[in-house]
Protein backbone atom coordinates (compact mmCIF):
# COMPACT_ATOMS: atom_id res chain seq x y z
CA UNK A 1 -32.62 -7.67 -17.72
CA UNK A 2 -28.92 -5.91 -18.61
CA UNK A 3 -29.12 -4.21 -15.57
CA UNK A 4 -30.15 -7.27 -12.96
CA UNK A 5 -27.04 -8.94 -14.88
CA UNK A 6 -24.64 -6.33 -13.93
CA UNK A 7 -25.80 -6.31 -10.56
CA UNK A 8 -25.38 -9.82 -9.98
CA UNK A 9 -22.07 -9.78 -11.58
CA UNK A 10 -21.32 -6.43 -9.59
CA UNK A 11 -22.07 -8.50 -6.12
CA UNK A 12 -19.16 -10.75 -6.37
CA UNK A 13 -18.63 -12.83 -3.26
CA UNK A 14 -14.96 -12.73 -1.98
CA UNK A 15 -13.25 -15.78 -1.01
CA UNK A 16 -10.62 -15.24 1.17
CA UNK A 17 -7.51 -18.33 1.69
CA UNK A 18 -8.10 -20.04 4.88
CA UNK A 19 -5.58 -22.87 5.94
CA UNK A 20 -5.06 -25.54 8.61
CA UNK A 21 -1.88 -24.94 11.16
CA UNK A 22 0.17 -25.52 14.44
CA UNK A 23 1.07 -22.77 16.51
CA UNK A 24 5.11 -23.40 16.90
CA UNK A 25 5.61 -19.39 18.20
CA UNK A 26 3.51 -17.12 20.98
CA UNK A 27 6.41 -15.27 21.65
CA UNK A 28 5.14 -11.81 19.90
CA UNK A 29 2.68 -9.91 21.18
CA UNK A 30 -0.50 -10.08 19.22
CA UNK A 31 1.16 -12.33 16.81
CA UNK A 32 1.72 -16.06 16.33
CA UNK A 33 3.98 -18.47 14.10
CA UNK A 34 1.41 -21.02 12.21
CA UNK A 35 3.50 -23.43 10.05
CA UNK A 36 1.25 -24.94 7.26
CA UNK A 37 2.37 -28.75 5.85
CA UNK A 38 1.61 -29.20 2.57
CA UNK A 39 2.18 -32.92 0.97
CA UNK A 40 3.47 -33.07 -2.39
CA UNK A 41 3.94 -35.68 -4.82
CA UNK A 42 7.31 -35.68 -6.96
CA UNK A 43 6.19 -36.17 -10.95
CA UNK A 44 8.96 -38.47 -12.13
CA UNK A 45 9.72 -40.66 -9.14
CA UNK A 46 6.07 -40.60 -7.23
CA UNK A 47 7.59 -39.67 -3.57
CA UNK A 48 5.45 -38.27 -1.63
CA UNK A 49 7.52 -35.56 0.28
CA UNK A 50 6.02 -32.30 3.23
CA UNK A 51 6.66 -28.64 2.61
CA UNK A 52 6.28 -26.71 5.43
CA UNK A 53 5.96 -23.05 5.41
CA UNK A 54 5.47 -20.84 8.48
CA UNK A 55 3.10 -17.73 8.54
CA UNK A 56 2.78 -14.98 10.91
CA UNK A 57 -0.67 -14.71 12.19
CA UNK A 58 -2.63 -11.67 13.92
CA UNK A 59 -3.61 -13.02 17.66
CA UNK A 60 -5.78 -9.92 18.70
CA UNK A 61 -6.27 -11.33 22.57
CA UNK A 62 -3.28 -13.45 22.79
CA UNK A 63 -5.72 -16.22 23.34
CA UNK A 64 -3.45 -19.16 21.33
CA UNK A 65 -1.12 -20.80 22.99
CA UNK A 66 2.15 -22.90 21.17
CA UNK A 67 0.57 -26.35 20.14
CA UNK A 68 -3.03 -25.52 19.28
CA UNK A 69 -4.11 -26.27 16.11
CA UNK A 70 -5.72 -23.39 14.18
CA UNK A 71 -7.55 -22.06 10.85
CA UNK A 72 -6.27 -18.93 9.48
CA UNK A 73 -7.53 -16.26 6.71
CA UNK A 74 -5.80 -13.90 4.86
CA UNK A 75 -6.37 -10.15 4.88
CA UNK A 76 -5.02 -7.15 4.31
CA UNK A 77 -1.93 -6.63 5.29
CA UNK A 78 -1.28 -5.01 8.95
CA UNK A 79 2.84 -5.18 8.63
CA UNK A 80 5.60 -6.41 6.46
CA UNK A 81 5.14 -9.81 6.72
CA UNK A 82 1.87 -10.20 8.51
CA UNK A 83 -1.00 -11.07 6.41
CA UNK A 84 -2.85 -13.67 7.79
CA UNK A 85 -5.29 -13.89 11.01
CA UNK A 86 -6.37 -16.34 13.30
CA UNK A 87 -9.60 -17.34 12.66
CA UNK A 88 -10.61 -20.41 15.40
CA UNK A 89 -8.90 -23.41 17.05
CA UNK A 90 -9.51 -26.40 15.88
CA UNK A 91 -8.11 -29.24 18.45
């Protein structure tokens, strides 16, 4: 019974981050620019306010155009600020 437990606990399942974009960039080859809105909510004055932050994304067949609307997933890292691929549009 020890051993089925380590097993189990040995066959972790690995969630990668996965995120809703627009393409703003296309201008790199194999890469686009996703920027990510994120709506936060101040904790004194209750303002909702948008934090955008823009991620470089790994476009293997250049298929994305700017304006699509995309999932990405993080992986490994394939240059310095690259870390993130392109997963499937969306709309």
């Amino acid at each position: 019974m020890i051993k089925a437990e380590k097993e189990i606990k040995s066959k972790k399942e690995v969630k990668f981050r996965e995120l809703k974009g627009l393409i703003v960039s296309d201008k790199m080859d194999k890469t686009v620019v996703v920027k990510v809105d994120n709506i936060k909510r101040h904790k004194i004055y209750k303002k909702s306010y948008t934090i955008s932050i823009r991620y470089k994304a790994h476009d293997e067949n250049n298929e994305y155009q700017v304006g699509d609307f995309v999932l990405i997933r993080q992986i490994r890292p394939l240059s310095k600020e690259k870390r993130w691929q392109v997963i499937r549009k969306i709309k």
